[in-house]
N, C-alpha and C. Protein backbone atom coordinates (compact mmCIF):
# COMPACT_ATOMS: atom_id res chain seq x y z
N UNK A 1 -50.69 96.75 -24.03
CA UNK A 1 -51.89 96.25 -23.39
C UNK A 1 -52.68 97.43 -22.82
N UNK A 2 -53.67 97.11 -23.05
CA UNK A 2 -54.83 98.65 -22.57
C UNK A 2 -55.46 98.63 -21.28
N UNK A 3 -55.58 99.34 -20.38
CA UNK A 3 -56.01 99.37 -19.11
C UNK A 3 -57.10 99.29 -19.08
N UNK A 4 -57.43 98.30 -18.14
CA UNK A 4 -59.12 98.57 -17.65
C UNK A 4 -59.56 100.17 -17.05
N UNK A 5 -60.56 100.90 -17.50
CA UNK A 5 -60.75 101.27 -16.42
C UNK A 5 -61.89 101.23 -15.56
N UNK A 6 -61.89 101.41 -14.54
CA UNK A 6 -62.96 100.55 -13.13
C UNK A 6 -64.39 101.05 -13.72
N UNK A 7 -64.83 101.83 -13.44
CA UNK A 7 -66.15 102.36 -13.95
C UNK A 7 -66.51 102.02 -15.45
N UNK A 8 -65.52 101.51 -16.26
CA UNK A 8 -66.25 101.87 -17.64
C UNK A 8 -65.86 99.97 -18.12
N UNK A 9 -64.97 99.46 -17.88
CA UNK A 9 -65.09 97.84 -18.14
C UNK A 9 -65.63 96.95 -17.26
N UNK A 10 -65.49 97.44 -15.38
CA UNK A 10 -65.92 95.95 -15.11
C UNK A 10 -67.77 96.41 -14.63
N UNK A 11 -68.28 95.01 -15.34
CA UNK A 11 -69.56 95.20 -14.71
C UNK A 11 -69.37 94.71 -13.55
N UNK A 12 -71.29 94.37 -13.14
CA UNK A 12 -71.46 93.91 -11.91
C UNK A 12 -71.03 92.73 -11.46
N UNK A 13 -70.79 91.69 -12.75
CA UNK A 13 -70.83 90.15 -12.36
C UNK A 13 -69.24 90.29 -12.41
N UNK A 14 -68.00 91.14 -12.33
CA UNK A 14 -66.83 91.42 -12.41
C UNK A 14 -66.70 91.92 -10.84
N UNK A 15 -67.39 92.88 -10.55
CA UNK A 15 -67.35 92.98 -8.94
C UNK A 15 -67.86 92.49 -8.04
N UNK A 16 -69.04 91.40 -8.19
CA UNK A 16 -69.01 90.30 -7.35
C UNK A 16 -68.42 89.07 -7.43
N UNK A 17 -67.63 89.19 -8.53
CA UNK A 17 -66.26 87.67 -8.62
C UNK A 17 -65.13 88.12 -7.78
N UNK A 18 -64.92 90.29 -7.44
CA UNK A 18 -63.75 90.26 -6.55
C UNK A 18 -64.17 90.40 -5.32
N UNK A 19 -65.42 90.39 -5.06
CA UNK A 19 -66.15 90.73 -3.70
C UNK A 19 -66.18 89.12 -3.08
N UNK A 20 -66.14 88.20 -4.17
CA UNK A 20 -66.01 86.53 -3.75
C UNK A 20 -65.07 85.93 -4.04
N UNK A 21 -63.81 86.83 -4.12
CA UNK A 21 -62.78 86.16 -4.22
C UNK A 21 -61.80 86.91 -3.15
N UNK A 22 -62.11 88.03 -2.49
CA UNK A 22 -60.74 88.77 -2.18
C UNK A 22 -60.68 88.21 -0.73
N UNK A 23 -61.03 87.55 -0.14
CA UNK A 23 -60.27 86.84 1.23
C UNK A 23 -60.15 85.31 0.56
N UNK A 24 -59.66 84.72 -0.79
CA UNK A 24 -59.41 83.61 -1.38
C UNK A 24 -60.85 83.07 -1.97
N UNK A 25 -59.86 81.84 -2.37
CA UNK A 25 -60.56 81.13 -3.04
C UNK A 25 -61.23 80.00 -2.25
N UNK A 26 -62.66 79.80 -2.17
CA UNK A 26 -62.90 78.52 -1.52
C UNK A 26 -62.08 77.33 -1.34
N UNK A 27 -61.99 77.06 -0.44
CA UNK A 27 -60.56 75.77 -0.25
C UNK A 27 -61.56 74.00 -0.76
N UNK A 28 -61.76 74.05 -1.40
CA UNK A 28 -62.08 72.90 -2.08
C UNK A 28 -61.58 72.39 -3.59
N UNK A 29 -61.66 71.12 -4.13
CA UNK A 29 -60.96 70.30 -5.75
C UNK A 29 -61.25 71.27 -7.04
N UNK A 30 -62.31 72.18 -6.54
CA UNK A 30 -62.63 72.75 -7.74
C UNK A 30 -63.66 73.99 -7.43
N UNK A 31 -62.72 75.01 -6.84
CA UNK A 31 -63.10 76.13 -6.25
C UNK A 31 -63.81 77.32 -7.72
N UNK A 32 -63.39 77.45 -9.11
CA UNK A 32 -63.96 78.11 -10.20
C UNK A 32 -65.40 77.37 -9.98
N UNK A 33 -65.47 76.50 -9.81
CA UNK A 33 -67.11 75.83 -10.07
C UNK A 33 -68.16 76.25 -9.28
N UNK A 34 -67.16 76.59 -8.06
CA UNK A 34 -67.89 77.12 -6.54
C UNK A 34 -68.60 78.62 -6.78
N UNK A 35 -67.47 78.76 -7.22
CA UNK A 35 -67.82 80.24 -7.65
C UNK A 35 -68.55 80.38 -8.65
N UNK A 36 -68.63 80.05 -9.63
CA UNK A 36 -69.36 80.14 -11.05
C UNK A 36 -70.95 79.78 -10.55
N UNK A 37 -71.23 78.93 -9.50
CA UNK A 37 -72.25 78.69 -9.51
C UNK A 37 -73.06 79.49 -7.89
N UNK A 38 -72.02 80.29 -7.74
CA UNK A 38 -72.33 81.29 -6.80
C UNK A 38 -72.57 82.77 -7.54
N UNK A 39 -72.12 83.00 -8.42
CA UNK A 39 -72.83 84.23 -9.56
C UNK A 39 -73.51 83.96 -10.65
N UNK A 40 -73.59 82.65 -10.99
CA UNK A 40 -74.93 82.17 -11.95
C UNK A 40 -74.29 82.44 -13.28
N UNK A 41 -72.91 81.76 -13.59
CA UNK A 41 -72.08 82.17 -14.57
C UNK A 41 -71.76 80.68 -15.22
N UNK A 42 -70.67 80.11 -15.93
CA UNK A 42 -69.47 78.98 -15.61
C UNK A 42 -68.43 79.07 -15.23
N UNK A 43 -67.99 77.95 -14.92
CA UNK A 43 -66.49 78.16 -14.65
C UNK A 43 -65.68 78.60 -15.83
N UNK A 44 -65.87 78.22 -16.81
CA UNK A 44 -64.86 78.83 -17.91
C UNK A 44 -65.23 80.73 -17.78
N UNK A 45 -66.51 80.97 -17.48
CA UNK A 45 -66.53 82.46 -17.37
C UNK A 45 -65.80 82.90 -16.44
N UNK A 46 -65.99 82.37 -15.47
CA UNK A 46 -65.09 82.39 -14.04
C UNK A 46 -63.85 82.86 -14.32
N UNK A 47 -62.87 81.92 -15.24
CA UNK A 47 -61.82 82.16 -15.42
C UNK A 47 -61.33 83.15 -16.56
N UNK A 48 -62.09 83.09 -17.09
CA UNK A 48 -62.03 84.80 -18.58
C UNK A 48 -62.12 85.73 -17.75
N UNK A 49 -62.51 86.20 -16.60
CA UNK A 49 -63.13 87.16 -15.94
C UNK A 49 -61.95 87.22 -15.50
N UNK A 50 -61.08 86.46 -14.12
CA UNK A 50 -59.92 86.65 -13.77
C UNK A 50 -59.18 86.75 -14.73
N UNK A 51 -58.66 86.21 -15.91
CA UNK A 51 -57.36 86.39 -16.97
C UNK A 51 -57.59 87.37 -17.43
N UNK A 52 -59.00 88.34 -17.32
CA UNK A 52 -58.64 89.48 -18.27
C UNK A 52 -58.21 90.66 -16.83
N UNK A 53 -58.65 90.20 -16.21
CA UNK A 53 -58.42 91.26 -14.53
C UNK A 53 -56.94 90.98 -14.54
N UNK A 54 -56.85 89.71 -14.49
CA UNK A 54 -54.71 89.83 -14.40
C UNK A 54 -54.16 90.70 -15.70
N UNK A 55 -54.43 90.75 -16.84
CA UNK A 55 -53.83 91.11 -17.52
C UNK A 55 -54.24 92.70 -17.66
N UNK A 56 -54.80 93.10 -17.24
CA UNK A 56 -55.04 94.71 -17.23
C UNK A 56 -54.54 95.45 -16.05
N UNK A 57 -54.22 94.10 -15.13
CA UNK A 57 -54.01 94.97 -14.12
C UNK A 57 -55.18 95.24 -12.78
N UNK A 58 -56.09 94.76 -12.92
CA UNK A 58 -57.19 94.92 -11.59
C UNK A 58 -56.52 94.11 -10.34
N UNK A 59 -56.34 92.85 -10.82
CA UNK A 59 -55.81 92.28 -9.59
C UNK A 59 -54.14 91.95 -10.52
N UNK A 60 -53.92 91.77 -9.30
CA UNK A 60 -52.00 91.50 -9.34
C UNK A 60 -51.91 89.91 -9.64
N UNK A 61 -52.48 89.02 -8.75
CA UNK A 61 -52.28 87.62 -8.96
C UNK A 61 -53.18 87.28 -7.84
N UNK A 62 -53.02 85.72 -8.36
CA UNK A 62 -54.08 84.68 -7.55
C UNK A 62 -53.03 83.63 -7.13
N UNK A 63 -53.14 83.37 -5.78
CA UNK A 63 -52.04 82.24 -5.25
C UNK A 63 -52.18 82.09 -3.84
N UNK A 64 -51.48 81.18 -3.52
CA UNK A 64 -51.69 80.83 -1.88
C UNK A 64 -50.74 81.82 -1.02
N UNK A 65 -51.67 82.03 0.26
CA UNK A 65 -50.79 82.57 1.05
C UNK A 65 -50.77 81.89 1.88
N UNK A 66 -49.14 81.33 2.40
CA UNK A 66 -48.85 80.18 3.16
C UNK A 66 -48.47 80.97 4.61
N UNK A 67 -48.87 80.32 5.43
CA UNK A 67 -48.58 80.36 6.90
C UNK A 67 -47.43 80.06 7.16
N UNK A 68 -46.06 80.38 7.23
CA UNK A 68 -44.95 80.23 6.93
C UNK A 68 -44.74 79.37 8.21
N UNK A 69 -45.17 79.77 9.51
CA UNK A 69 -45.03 79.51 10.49
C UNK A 69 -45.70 77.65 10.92
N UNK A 70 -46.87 78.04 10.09
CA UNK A 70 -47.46 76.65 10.10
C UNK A 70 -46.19 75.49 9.06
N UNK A 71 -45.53 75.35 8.07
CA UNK A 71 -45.59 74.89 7.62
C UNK A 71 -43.63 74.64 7.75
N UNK A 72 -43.33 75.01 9.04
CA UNK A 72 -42.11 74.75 9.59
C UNK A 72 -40.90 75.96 9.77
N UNK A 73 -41.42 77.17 8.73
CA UNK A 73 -40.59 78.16 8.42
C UNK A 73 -40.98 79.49 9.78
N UNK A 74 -39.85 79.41 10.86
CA UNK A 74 -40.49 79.68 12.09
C UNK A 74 -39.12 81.04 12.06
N UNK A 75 -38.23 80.81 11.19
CA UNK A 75 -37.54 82.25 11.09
C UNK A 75 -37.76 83.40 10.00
N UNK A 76 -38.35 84.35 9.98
CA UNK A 76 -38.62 85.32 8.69
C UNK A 76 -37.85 86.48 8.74
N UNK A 77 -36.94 87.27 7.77
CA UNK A 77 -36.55 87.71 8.21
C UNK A 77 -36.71 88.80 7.14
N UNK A 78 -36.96 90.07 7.11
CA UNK A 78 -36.61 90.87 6.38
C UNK A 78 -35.49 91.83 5.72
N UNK A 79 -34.29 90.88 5.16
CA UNK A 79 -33.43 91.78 4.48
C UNK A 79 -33.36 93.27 3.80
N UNK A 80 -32.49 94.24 4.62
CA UNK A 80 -32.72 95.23 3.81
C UNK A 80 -31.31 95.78 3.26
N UNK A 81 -30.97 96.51 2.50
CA UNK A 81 -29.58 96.64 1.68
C UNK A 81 -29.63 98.11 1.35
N UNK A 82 -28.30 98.50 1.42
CA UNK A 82 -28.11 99.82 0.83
C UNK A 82 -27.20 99.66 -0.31
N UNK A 83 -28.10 99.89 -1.58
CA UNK A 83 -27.83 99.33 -2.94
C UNK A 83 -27.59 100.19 -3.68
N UNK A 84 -26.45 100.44 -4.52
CA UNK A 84 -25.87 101.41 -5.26
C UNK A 84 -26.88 102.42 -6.21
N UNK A 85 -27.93 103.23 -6.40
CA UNK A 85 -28.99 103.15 -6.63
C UNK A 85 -29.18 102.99 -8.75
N UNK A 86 -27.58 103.21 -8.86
CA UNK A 86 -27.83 103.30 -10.73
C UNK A 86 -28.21 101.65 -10.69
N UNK A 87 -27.67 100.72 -9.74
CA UNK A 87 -27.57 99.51 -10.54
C UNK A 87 -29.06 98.52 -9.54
N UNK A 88 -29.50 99.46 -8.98
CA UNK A 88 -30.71 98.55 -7.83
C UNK A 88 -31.60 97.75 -8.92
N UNK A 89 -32.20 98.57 -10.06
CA UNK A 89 -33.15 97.39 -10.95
C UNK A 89 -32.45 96.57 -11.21
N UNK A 90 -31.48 96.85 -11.79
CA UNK A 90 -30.77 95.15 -12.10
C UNK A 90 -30.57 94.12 -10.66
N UNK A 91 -29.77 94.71 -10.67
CA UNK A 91 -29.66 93.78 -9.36
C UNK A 91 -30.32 93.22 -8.12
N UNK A 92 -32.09 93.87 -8.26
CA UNK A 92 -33.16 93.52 -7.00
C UNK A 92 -34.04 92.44 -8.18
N UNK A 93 -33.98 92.77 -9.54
CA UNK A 93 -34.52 91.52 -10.47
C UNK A 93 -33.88 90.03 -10.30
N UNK A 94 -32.53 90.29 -9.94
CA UNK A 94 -31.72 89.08 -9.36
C UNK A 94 -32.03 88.50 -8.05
N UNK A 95 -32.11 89.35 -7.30
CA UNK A 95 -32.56 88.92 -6.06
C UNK A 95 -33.29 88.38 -5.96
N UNK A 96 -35.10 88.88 -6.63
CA UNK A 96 -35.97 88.56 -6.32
C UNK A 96 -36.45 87.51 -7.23
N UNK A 97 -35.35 87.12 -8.16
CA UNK A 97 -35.34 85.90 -9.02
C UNK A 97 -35.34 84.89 -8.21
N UNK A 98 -34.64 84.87 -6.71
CA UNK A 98 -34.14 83.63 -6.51
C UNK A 98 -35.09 82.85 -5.64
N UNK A 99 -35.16 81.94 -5.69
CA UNK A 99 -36.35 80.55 -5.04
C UNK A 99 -36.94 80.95 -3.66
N UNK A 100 -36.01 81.41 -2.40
CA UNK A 100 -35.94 81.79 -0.82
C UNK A 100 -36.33 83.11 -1.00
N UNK A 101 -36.16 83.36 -1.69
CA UNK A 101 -36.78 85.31 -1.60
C UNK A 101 -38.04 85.33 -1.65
N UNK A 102 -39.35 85.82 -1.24
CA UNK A 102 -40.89 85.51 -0.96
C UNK A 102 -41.43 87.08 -1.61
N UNK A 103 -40.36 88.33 -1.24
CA UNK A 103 -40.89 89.43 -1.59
C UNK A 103 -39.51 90.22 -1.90
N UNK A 104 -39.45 90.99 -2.44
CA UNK A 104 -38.44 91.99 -3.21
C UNK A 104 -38.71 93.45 -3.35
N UNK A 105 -38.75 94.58 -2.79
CA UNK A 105 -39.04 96.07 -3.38
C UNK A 105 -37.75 97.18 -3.47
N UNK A 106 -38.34 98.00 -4.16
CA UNK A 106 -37.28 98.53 -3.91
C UNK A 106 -37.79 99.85 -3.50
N UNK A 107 -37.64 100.92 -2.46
CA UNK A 107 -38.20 101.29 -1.78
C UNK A 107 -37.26 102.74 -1.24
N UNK A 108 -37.75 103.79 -1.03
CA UNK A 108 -36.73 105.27 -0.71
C UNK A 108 -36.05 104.57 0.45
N UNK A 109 -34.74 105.49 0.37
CA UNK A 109 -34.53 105.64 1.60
C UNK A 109 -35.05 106.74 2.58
N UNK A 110 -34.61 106.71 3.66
CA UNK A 110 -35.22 108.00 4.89
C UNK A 110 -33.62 108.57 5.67
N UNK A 111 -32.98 109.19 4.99
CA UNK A 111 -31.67 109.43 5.64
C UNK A 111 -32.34 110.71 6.51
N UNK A 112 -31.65 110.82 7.57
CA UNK A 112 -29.74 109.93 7.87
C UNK A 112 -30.38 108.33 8.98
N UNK A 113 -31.59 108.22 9.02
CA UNK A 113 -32.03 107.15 9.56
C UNK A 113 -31.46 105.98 8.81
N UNK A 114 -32.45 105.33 8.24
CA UNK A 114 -32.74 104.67 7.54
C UNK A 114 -32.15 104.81 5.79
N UNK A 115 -30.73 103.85 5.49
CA UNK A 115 -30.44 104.12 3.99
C UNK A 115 -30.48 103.35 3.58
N UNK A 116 -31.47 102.02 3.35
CA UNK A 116 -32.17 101.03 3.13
C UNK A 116 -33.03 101.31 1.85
N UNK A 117 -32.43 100.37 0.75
CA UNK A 117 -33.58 100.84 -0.68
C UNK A 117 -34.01 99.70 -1.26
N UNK A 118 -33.53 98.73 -0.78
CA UNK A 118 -34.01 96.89 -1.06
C UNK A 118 -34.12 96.17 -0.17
N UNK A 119 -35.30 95.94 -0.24
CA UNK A 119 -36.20 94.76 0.45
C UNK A 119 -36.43 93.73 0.13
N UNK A 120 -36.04 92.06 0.80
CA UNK A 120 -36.12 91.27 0.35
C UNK A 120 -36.05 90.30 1.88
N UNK A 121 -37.48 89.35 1.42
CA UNK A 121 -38.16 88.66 2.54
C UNK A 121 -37.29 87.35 2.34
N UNK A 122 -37.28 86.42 3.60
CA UNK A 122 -36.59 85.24 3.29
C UNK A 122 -37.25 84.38 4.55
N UNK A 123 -37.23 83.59 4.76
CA UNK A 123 -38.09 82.46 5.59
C UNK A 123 -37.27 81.57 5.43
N UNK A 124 -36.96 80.92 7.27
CA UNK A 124 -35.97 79.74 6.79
C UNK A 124 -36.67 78.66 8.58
N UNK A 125 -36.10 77.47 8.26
CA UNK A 125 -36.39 76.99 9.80
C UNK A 125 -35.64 77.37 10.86
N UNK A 126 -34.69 78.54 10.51
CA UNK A 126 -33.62 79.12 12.07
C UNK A 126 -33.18 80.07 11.49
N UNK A 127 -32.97 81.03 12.49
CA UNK A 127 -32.05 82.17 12.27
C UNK A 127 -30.81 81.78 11.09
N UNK A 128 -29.67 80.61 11.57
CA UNK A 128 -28.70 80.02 10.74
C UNK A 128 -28.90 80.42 9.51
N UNK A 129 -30.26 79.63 9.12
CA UNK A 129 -30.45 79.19 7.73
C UNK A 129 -30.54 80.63 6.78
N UNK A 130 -31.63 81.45 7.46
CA UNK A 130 -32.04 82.84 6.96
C UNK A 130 -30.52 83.68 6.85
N UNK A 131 -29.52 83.62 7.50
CA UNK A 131 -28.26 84.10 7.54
C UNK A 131 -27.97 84.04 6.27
N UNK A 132 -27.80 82.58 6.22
CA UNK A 132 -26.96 81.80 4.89
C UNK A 132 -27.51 82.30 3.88
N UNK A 133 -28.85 82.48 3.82
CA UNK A 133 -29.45 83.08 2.60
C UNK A 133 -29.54 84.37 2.13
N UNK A 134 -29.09 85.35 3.23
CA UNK A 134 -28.87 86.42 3.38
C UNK A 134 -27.22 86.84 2.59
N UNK A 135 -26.67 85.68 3.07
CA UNK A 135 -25.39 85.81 2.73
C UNK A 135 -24.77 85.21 0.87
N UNK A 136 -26.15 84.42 1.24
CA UNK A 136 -26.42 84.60 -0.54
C UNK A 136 -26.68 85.82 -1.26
N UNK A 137 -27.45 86.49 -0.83
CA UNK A 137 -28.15 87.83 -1.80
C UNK A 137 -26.42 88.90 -1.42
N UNK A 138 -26.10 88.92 -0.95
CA UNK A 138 -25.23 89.66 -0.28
C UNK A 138 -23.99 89.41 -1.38
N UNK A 139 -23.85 88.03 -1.67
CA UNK A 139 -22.79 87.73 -2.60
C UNK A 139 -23.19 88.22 -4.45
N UNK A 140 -24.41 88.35 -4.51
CA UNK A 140 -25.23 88.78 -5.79
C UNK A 140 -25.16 90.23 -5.61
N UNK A 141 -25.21 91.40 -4.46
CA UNK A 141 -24.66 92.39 -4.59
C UNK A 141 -23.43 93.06 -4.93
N UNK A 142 -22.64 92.38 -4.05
CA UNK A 142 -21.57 92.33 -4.54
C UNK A 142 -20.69 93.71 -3.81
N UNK A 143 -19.99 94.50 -4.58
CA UNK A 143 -19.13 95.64 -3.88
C UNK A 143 -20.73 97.08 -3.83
N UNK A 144 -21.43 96.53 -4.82
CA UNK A 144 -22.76 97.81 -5.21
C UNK A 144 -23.86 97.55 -3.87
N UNK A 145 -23.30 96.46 -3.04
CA UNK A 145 -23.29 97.03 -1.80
C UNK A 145 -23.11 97.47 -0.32
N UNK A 146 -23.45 98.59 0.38
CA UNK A 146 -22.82 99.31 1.25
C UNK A 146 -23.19 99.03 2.76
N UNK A 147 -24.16 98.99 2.75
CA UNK A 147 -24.81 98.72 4.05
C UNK A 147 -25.92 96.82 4.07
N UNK A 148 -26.32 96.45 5.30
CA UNK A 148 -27.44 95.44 5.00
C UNK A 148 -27.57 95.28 6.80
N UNK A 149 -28.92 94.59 7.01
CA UNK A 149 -29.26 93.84 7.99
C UNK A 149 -30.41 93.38 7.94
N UNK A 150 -30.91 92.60 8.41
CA UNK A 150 -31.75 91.54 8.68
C UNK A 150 -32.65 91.89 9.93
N UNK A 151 -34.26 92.26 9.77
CA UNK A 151 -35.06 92.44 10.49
C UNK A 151 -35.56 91.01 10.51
N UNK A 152 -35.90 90.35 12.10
CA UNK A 152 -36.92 89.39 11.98
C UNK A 152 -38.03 89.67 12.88
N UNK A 153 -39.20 88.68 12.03
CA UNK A 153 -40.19 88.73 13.19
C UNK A 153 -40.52 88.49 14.15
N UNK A 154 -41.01 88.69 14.89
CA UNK A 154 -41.38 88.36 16.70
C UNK A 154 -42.52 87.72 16.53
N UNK A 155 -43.62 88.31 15.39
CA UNK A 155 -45.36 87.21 15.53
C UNK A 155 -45.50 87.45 14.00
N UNK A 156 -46.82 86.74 14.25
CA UNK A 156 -47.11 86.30 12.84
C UNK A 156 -48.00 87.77 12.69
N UNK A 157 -47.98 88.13 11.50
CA UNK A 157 -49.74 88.98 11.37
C UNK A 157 -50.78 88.85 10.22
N UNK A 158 -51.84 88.84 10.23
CA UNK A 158 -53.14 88.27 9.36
C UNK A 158 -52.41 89.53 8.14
N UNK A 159 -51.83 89.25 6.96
CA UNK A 159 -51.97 89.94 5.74
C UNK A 159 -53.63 89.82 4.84
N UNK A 160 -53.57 91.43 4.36
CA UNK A 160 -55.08 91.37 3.83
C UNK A 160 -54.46 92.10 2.94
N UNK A 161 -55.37 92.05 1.63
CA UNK A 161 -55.32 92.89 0.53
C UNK A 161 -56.50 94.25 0.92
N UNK A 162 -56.67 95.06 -0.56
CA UNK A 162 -57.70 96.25 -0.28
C UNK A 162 -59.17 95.12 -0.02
N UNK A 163 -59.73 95.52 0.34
CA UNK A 163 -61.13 94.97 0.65
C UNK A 163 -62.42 95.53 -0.30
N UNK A 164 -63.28 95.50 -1.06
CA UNK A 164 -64.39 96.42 -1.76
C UNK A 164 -65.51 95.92 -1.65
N UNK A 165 -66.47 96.54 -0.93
CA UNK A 165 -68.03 96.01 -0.44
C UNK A 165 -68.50 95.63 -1.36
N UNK A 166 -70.12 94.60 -1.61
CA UNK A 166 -70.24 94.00 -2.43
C UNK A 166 -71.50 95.43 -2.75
């Protein structure tokens, strides 16, 4: 697959679909229409425009970002693991396979601090629950790994992507 690149594929009506899309999508039945008729396009253009941006790579994905907190999940916790490092791709593709996992990286460590190289988010309604699930990924590591603990949050915070003026 061939890369976009910024200056030479997307026009203008490409950077005001991400300039009107990057704090979401209008929250209404049929938000492409909203938009299509906010750049003087269609909705089927609407959506060629995003499928070719996902597939090159401009944007990553389009999806909801849920208020975890709103929607009952009031424990978050950030799992981190010290993971054997020959076998971390395999085994953080597993991880982050599984349903409760929200985010997955795999990430340096910072010794002798920090020997933490997998990251993996989990959201549960109690500490308990986030345990248990913890103690799931933990059983998918297996002996490959050495260290782990569980950061949680104290507050919520507004996540934003990059931002680009119109």
């Amino acid at each position: 697959m061939r890369e976009m690149k910024l200056e030479q594929d997307l026009d203008a009506t490409d950077r005001r679909l991400m300039v009107a899309t990057q704090a979401g999508l209008p929250r209404v039945s049929r938000p492409y229409d909203v938009l299509a008729e906010q750049l003087g396009i269609t909705a089927d253009e609407v959506l060629r425009r995003l499928q070719r941006m996902l597939d090159c790579g401009v944007i990553r994905r389009i999806g909801a970002i849920p208020n975890h907190y709103a929607i009952g999940y009031t424990a978050n916790g950030m799992s981190v693991w010290d993971v054997d490092d020959s076998r971390i791709d395999e085994l953080g593709e597993q991880v982050g396979a599984l349903e409760f996992v929200t985010h997955c990286y795999h990430r340096p460590r910072r010794l002798p601090q920090w020997p933490y190289n997998l990251f993996a988010m989990v959201h549960g309604h109690g500490r308990p629950e986030v345990d248990a699930k913890v103690d799931q990924i933990g059983l998918i590591l297996g002996d490959a790994c050495y260290h782990r603990d569980v950061l949680f949050s104290t507050q919520i915070l507004k996540k934003t992507g990059l931002r680009i003026s119109g």
